[in-house]
Protein backbone atom coordinates (compact mmCIF):
# COMPACT_ATOMS: atom_id res chain seq x y z
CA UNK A 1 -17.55 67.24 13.00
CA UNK A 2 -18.22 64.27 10.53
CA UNK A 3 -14.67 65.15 8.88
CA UNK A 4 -12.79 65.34 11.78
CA UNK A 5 -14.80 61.15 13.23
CA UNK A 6 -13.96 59.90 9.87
CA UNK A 7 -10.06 61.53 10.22
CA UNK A 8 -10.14 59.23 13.75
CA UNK A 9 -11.77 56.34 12.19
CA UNK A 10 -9.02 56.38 9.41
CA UNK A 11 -6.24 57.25 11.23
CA UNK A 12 -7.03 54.53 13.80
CA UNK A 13 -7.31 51.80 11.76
CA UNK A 14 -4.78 52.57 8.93
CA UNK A 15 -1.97 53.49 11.19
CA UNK A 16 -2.63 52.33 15.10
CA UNK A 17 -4.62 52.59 17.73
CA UNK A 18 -2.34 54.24 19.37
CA UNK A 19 -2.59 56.87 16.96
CA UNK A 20 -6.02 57.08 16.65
CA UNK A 21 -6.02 58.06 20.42
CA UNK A 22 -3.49 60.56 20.21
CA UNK A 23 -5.87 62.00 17.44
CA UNK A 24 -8.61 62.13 19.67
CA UNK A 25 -6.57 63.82 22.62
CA UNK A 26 -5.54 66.56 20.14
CA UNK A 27 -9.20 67.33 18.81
CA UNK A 28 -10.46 67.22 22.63
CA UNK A 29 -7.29 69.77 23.82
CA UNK A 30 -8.59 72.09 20.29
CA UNK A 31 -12.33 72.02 21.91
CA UNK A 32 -11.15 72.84 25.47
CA UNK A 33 -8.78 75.63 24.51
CA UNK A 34 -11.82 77.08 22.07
CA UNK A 35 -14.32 76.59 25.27
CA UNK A 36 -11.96 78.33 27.47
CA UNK A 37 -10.80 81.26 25.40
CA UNK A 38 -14.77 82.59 25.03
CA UNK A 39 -14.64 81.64 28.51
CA UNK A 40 -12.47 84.42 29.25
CA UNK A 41 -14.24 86.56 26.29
CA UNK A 42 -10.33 86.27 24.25
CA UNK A 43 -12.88 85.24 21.33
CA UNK A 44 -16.73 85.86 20.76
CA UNK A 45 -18.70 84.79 23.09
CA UNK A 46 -20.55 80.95 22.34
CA UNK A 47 -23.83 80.27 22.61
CA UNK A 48 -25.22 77.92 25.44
CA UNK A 49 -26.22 75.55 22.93
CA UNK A 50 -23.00 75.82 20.74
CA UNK A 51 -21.02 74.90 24.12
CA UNK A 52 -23.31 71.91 24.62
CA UNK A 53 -22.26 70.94 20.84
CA UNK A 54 -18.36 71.36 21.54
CA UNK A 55 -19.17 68.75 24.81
CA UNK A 56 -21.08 66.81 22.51
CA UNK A 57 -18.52 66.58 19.67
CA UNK A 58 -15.72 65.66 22.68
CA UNK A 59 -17.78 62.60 23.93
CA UNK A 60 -18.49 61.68 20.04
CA UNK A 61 -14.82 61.91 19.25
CA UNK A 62 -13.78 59.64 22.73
CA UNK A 63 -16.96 57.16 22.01
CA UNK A 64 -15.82 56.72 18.39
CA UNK A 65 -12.27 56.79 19.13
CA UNK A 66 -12.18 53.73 22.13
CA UNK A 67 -14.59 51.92 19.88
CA UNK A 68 -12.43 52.19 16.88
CA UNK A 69 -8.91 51.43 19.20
CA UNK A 70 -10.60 48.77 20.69
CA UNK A 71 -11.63 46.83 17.23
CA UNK A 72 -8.19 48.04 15.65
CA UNK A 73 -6.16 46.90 18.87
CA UNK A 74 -7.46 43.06 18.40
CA UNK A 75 -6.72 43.13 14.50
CA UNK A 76 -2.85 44.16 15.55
CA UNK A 77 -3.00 41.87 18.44
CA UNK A 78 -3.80 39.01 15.64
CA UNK A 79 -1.90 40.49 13.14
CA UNK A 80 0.99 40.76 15.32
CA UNK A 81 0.13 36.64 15.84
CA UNK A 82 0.21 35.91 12.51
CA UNK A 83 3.35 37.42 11.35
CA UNK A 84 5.07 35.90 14.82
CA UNK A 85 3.91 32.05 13.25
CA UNK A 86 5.01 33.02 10.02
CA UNK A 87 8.01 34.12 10.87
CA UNK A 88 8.50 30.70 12.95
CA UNK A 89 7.95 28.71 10.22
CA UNK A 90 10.13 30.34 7.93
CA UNK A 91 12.66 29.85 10.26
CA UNK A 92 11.88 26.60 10.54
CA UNK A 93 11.77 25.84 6.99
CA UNK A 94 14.86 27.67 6.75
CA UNK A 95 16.79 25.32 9.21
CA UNK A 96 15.04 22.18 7.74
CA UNK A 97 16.78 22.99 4.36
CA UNK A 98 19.81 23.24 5.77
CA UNK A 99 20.06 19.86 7.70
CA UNK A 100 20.03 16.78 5.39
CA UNK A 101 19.98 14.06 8.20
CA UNK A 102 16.38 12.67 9.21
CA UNK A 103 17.61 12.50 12.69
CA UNK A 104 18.65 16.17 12.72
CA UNK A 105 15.66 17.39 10.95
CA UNK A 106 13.44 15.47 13.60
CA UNK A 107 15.24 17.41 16.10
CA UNK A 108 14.75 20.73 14.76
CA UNK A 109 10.90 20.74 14.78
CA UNK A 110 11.18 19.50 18.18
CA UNK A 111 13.45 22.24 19.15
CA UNK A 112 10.98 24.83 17.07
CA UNK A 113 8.14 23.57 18.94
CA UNK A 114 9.39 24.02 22.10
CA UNK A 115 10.88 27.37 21.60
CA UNK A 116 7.76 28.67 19.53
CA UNK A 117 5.04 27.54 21.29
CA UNK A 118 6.25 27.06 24.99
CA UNK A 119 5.55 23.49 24.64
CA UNK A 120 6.82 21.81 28.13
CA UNK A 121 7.24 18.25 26.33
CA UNK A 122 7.68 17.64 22.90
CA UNK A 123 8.57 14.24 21.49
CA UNK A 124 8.58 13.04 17.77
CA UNK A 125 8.51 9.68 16.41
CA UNK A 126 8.73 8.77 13.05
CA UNK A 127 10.06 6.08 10.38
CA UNK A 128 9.45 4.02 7.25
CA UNK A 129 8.44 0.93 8.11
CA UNK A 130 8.57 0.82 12.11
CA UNK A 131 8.53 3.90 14.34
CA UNK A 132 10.70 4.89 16.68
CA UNK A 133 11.15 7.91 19.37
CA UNK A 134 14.20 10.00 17.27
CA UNK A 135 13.65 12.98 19.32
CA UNK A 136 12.31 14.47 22.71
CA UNK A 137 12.62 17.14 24.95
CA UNK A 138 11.81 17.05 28.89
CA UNK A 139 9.79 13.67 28.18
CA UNK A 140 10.69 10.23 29.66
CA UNK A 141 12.08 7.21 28.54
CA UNK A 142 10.28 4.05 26.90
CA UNK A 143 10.96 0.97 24.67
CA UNK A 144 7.37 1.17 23.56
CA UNK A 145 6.50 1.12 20.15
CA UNK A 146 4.12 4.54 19.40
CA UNK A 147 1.67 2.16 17.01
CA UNK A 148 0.87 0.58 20.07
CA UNK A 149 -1.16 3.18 21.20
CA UNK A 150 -4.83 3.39 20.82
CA UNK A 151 -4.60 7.89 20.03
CA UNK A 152 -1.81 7.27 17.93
CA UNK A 153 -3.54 4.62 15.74
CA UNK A 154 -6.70 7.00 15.90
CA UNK A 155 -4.05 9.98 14.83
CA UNK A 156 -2.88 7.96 11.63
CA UNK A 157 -5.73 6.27 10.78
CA UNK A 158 -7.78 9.23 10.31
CA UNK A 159 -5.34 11.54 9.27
CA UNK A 160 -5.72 14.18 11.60
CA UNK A 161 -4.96 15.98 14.85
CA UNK A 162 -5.95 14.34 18.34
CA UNK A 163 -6.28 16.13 21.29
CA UNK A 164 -6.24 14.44 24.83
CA UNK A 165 -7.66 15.46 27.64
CA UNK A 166 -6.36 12.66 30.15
CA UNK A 167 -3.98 10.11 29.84
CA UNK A 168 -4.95 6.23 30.26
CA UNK A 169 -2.12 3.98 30.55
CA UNK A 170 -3.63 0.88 28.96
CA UNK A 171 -5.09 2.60 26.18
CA UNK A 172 -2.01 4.38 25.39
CA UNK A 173 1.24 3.40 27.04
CA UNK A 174 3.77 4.85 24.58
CA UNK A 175 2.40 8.20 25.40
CA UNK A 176 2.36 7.37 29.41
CA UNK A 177 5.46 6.62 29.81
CA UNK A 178 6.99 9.97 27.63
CA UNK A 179 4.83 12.00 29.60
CA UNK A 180 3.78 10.97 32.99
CA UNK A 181 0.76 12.68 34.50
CA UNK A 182 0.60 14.65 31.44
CA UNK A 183 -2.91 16.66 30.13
CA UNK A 184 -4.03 18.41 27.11
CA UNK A 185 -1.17 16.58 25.03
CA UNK A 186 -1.69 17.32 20.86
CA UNK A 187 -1.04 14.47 18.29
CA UNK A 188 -0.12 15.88 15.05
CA UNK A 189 0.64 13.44 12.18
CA UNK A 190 2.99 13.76 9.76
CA UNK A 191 1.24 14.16 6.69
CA UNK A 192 3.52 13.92 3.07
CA UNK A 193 0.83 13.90 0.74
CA UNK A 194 -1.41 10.46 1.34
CA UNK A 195 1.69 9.28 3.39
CA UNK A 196 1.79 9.44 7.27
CA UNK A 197 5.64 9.97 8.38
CA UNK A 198 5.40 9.98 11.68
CA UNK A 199 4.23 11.76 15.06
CA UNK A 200 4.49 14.72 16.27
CA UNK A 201 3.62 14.71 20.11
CA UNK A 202 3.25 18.07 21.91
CA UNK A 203 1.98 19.25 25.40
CA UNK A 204 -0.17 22.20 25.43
CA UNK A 205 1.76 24.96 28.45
CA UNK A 206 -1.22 25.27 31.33
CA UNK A 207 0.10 28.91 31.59
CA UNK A 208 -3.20 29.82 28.30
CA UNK A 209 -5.53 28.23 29.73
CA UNK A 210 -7.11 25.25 29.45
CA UNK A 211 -8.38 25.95 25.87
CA UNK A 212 -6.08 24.99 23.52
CA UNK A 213 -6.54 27.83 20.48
CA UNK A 214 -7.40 26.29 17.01
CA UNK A 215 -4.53 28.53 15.86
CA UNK A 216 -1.83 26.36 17.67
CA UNK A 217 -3.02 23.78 16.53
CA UNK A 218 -3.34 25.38 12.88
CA UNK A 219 0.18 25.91 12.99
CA UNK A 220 1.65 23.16 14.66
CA UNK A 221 0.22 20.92 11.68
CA UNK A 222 2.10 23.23 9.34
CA UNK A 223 5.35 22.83 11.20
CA UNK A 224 4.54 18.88 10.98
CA UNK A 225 3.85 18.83 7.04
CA UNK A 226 7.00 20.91 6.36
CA UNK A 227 8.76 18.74 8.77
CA UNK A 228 6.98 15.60 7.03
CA UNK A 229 8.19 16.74 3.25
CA UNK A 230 12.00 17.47 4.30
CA UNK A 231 12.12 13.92 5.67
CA UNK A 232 10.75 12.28 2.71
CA UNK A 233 13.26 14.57 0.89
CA UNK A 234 15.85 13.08 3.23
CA UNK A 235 15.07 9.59 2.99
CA UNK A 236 14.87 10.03 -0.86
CA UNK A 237 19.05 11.43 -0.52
CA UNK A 238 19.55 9.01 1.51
CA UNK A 239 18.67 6.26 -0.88
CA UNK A 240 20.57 7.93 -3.80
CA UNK A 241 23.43 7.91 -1.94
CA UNK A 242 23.35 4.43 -1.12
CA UNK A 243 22.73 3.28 -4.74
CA UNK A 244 25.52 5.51 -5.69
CA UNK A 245 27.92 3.90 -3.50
CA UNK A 246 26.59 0.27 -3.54
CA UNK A 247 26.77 -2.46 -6.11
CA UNK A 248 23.49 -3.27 -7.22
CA UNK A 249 23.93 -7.11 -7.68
CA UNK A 250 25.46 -8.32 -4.34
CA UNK A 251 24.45 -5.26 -2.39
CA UNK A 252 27.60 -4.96 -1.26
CA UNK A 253 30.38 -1.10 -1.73
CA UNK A 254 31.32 -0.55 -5.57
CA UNK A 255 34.85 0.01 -6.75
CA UNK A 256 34.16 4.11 -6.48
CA UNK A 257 33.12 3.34 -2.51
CA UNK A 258 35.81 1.68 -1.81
CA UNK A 259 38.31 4.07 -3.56
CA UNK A 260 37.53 6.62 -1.46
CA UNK A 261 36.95 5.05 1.85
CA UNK A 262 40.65 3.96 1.04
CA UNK A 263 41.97 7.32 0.68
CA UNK A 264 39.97 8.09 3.96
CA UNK A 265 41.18 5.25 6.31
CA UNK A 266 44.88 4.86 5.08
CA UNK A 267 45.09 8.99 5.62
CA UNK A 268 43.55 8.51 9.14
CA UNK A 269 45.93 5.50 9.80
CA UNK A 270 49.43 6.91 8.75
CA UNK A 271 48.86 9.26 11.45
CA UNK A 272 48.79 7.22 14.30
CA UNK A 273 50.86 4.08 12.08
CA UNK A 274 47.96 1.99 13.03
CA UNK A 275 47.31 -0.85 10.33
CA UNK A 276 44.87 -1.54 7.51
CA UNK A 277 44.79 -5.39 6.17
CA UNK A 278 43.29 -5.76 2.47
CA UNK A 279 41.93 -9.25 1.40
CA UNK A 280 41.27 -9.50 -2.20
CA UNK A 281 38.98 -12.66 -2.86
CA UNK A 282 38.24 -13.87 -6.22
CA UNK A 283 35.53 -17.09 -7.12
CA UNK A 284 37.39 -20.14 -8.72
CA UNK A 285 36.78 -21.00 -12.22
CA UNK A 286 33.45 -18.46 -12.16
CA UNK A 287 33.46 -18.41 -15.92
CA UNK A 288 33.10 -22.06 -16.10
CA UNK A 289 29.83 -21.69 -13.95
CA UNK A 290 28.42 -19.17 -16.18
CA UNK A 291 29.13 -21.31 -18.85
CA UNK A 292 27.50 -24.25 -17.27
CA UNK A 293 24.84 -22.89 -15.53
CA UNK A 294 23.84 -19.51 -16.92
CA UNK A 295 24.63 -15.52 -16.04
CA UNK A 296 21.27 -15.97 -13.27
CA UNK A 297 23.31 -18.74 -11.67
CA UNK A 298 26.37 -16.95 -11.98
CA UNK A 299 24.33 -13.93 -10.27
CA UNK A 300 23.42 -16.15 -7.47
CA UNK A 301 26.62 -16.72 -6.66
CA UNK A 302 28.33 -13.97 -6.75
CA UNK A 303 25.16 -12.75 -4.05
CA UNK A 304 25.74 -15.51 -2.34
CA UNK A 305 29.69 -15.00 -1.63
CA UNK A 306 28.71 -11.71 -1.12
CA UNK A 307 26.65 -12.21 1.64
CA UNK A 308 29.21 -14.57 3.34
CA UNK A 309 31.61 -11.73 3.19
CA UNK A 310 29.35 -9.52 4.78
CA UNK A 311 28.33 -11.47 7.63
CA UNK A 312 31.51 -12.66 8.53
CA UNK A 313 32.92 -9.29 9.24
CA UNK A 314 32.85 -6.61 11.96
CA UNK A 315 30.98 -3.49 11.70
CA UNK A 316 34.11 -1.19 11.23
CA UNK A 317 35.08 -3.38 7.80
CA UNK A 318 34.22 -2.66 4.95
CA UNK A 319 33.36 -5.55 1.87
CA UNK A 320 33.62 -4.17 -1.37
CA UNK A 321 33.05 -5.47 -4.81
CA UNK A 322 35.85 -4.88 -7.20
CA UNK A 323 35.05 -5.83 -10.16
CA UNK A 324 33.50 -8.94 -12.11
CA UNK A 325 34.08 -11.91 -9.23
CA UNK A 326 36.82 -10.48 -7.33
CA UNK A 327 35.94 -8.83 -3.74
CA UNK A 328 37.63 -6.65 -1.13
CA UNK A 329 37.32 -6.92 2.34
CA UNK A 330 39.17 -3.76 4.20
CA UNK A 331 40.38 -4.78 8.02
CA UNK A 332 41.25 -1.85 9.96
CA UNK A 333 43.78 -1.99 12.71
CA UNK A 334 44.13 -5.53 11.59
CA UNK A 335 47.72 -6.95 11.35
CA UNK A 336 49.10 -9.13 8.71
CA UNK A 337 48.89 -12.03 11.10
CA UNK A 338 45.22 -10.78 12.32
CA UNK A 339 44.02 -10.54 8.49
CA UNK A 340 45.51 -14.12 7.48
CA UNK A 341 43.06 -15.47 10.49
CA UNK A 342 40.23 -13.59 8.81
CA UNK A 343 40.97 -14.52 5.30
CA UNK A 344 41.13 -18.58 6.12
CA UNK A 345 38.05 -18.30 8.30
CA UNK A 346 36.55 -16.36 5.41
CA UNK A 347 37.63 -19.28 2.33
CA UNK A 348 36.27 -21.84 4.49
CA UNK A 349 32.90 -20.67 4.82
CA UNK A 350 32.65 -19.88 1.72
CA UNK A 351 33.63 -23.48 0.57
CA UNK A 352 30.94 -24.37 3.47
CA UNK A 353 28.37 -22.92 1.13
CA UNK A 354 25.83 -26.24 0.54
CA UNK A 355 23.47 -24.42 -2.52
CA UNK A 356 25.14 -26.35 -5.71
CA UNK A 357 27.20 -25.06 -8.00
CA UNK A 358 29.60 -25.54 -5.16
CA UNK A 359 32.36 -22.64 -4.98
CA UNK A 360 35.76 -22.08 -4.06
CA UNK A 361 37.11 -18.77 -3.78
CA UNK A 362 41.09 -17.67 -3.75
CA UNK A 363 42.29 -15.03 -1.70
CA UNK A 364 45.34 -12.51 -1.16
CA UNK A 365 46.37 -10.86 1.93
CA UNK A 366 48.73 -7.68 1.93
CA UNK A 367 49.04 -5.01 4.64
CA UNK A 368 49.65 -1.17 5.12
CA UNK A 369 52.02 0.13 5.88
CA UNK A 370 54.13 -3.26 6.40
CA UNK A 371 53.77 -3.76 2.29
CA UNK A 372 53.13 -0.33 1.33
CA UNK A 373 52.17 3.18 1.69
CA UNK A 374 49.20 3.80 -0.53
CA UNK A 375 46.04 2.58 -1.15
CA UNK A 376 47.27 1.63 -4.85
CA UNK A 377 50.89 -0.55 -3.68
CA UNK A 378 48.82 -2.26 -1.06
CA UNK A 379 46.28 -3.46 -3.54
CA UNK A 380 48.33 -4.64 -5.55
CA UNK A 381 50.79 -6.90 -3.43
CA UNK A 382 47.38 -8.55 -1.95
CA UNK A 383 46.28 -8.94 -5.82
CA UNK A 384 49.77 -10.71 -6.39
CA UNK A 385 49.52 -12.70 -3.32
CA UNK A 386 46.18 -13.64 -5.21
CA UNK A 387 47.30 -14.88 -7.88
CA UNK A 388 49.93 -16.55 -6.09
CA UNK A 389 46.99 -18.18 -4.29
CA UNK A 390 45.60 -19.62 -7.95
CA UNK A 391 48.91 -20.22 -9.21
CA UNK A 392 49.04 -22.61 -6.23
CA UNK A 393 45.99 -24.46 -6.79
CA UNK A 394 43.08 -22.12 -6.04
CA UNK A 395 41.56 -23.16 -2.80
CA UNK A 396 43.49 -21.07 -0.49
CA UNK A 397 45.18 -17.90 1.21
CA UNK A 398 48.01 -16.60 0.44
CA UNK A 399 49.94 -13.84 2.55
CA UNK A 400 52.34 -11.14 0.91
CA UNK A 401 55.85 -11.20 2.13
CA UNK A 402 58.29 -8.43 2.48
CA UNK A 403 61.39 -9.21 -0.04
CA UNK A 404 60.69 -13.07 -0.60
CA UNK A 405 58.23 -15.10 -1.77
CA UNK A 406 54.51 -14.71 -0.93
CA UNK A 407 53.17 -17.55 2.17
CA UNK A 408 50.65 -19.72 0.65
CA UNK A 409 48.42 -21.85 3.35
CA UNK A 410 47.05 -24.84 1.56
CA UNK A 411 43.33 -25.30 2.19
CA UNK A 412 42.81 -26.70 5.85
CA UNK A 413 39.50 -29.39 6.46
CA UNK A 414 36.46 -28.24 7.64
C-alpha cells in the first residue's frame, strides 16, 4: 500500500496531475475488481477486515491523490506562467534587436505590452534631454510634458514602479489627459543602469481583478529595462552615424555624405528630369586669415560660414563641407535661375557677417541635368564657374553657361 501512495505521489508530481489521477482511477478499478471477484467466490474468500482495508487503501489512494493534483496543478498553473513571460520577453527581445530606430523600438514594447498582458492603454514616453509621448495605444491626445506630473517625478526620482489607484488631474495632468477616467494605471521607469530613459505607462485590464499581481508588475519592469538598454543602444548608433557622416568642425555633411546623397538624389531625379542646383562656395583669401589671425580664428570662421549656410537653406537641402574652405550647398528641384537667387542671397549674408575678420566668400552655380548628367560633370562646371567667380574679383556669383562663357553677377549692395 505504501509502494503503490508513493507510485501516485511520484507520478503526480513528476509527470501531471492529470496523470497522477489516472493512476489513482486504475489502483481503485484493481481494488473493486479484487472486492468483487471474492464477491462472487471467483477467488478466496476475504476477510471482513481485509475488505475494510481494500476500502481503506481506496480512500487513502483518492485523499493522497487530490491532495497531491491539487499542489501539483498550481506548480503547472505557475509554471505554465512563467514559461508564457519568458517566452514574451524573448520575443520581445528578439524584435527589439531587430529594429534599430528609437521610435520603432518604443513602439514594439508598447505593442508587446498590449498583446502580452491585455493592457487596455499603453503609452510610452521617453527621451534624452526632454520627454516626449513616442508611442500609445487606445490613449488620448496631449501636448503635456510627462515631467510635469507629480507620479511621474515620484516614478523617476525614486527609481521604481508606481501604482495609482485614482487619477487627479492637477497632480498629474500628462497622465489625465492619455487616459481619461482611467484606474489602477502602472508607471514603470526605464531603468539603463543609473540612467532613467523614459516611461513606460500601462493600465492594469479590470477583467483580474482589482489586485494587480506582483508578477505583472515583475515582468513589465523587465520588458522596460530591455526596452531601456536597446534605446541607449540606439541612441549610441545613432550618434555614430552622425559623426560618421558629419564634419566635426562646422557641424555641417563631410565630402563622403555628400558623395552619396549625390548618387541618391541625381538617381531619383533623372527619373522624373526634375532638377538638382549645386553651389560650390569657397572663403576669400582664407589663408591670409590664418596667417593673420591664427588656425582658432580660421576655425571660427569657417563655423561661422557654416552656420550661415545652414540657416539660410530649406530643410530638403543639403550643406556640405568639401574640403578645406570650400562648401556645397545641394538645391533640389531648384533651377539654374532658382539656384543663382539662392547663391546671391547666400554671398550677401555671408559678407553681412559683423564678427571681424570680415569675410567674403566666392561662389559657382551649375545645374543637372541642364550642365550635366552626373554627380562628377555637375561639380565640376559649378567649380569652374567658381573660379570664374575669383578670377573676376572674388566677391560674387557666377552661373555656368551651356557652350559660352560662364555669367558672373558682380557683388550687389546690401
Amino acid at each position: 500500500m505504501t509502494l503503490v501512495l508513493v507510485q501516485i505521489v511520484a507520478v503526480t508530481l513528476l509527470a501531471s496531475f492529470r496523470t497522477g489521477l489516472k493512476t489513482a482511477v486504475w489502483h481503485s478499478m484493481l481494488g473493486f475488481v479484487v472486492y468483487q471477484y471474492a464477491g462472487a467466490e471467483l477467488i478466496h474468500p476475504i476477510h471482513r477486515s481485509t475488505i475494510r482495508d481494500v476500502i481503506a487503501f481506496v480512500l487513502a489512494v483518492w485523499l493522497v491523490t487530490l491532495a497531491t493534483a491539487a499542489f501539483a496543478s498550481v506548480n503547472e498553473r505557475e509554471l505554465r506562467r512563467r514559461n508564457y513571460d519568458l517566452q514574451g520577453l524573448a520575443n520581445l527581445s528578439r524584435r527589439l534587436e531587430e529594429t534599430p530606430r528609437a521610435e520603432q523600438i518604443c513602439q514594439r514594447l508598447v505593442d508587446a505590452v498590449h498583446d502580452d498582458f491585455l493592457a487596455p492603454r499603453v503609452a510610452i514616453a521617453v527621451g534624452r534631454d526632454t520627454w516626449t509621448l513616442v508611442a500609445s495605444v487606445n490613449t488620448g491626445t496631449t501636448n503635456l510634458s510627462p515631467l510635469m506630473d507629480h507620479s511621474v517625478h515620484i516614478a523617476v526620482r525614486e527609481r521604481r514602479t508606481v501604482r495609482l489607484g485614482v487619477l487627479r488631474a492637477d497632480l498629474d495632468p500628462w497622465l489625465a489627459q492619455l487616459f481619461p477616467r482611467a484606474r489602477r494605471l502602472l508607471l514603470v521607469p526605464l531603468l539603463a543602469g543609473n540612467t532613467v530613459n523614459g516611461v513606460l505607462v500601462a493600465e492594469h485590464n479590470p477583467r483580474f481583478g482589482s489586485r494587480v499581481d506582483r508578477r505583472v508588475v515583475t515582468m513589465l519592469e523587465r520588458y522596460a529595462s530591455q526596452t531601456a538598454l536597446a534605446l541607449v543602444n540606439s541612441w549610441l548608433l545613432e550618434q555614430i552615424s552622425h559623426l560618421a557622416a558629419t564634419d566635426m568642425l562646422t557641424g555641417v555633411a563631410n565630402r563622403r555624405t555628400l558623395e552619396q546623397n549625390l548618387d541618391r538624389m541625381f538617381a531619383l531625379a533623372g527619373r522624373g528630369m526634375r532638377p538638382i542646383s549645386l553651389i560650390m562656395v569657397d572663403i576669400d583669401h582664407f589663408k591670409r586669415i590664418n596667417d593673420t589671425y591664427g588656425h582658432q580664428v580660421g576655425d571660427r570662421t569657417l563655423q561661422r560660414v557654416a552656420q550661415v549656410l545652414r540657416s539660410s537653406c530649406r530643410s530638403s537641402d543639403l550643406v556640405a563641407r568639401y574640403g578645406g574652405e570650400e562648401f556645397v550647398v545641394v538645391l533640389p528641384d531648384t533651377d539654374c535661375e532658382g539656384a543663382a537667387v539662392v547663391a546671391e542671397t547666400l554671398r550677401q549674408r555671408i559678407q553681412a557677417l559683423e564678427e571681424e575678420p570680415r569675410v567674403t566668400a566666392s561662389l559657382g552655380v551649375a545645374t543637372f541635368p541642364l550642365h550635366g548628367g552626373t554627380p562628377d560633370q555637375v561639380l565640376a562646371v559649378a567649380d569652374a564657374a567658381l573660379y570664374q567667380s575669383k578670377e573676376s574679383g572674388r566677391n560674387r556669383v557666377t552661373i555656368a553657361t551651356v557652350g559660352s562663357e560662364p555669367s558672373t553677377r558682380s557683388p550687389q549692395p546690401l
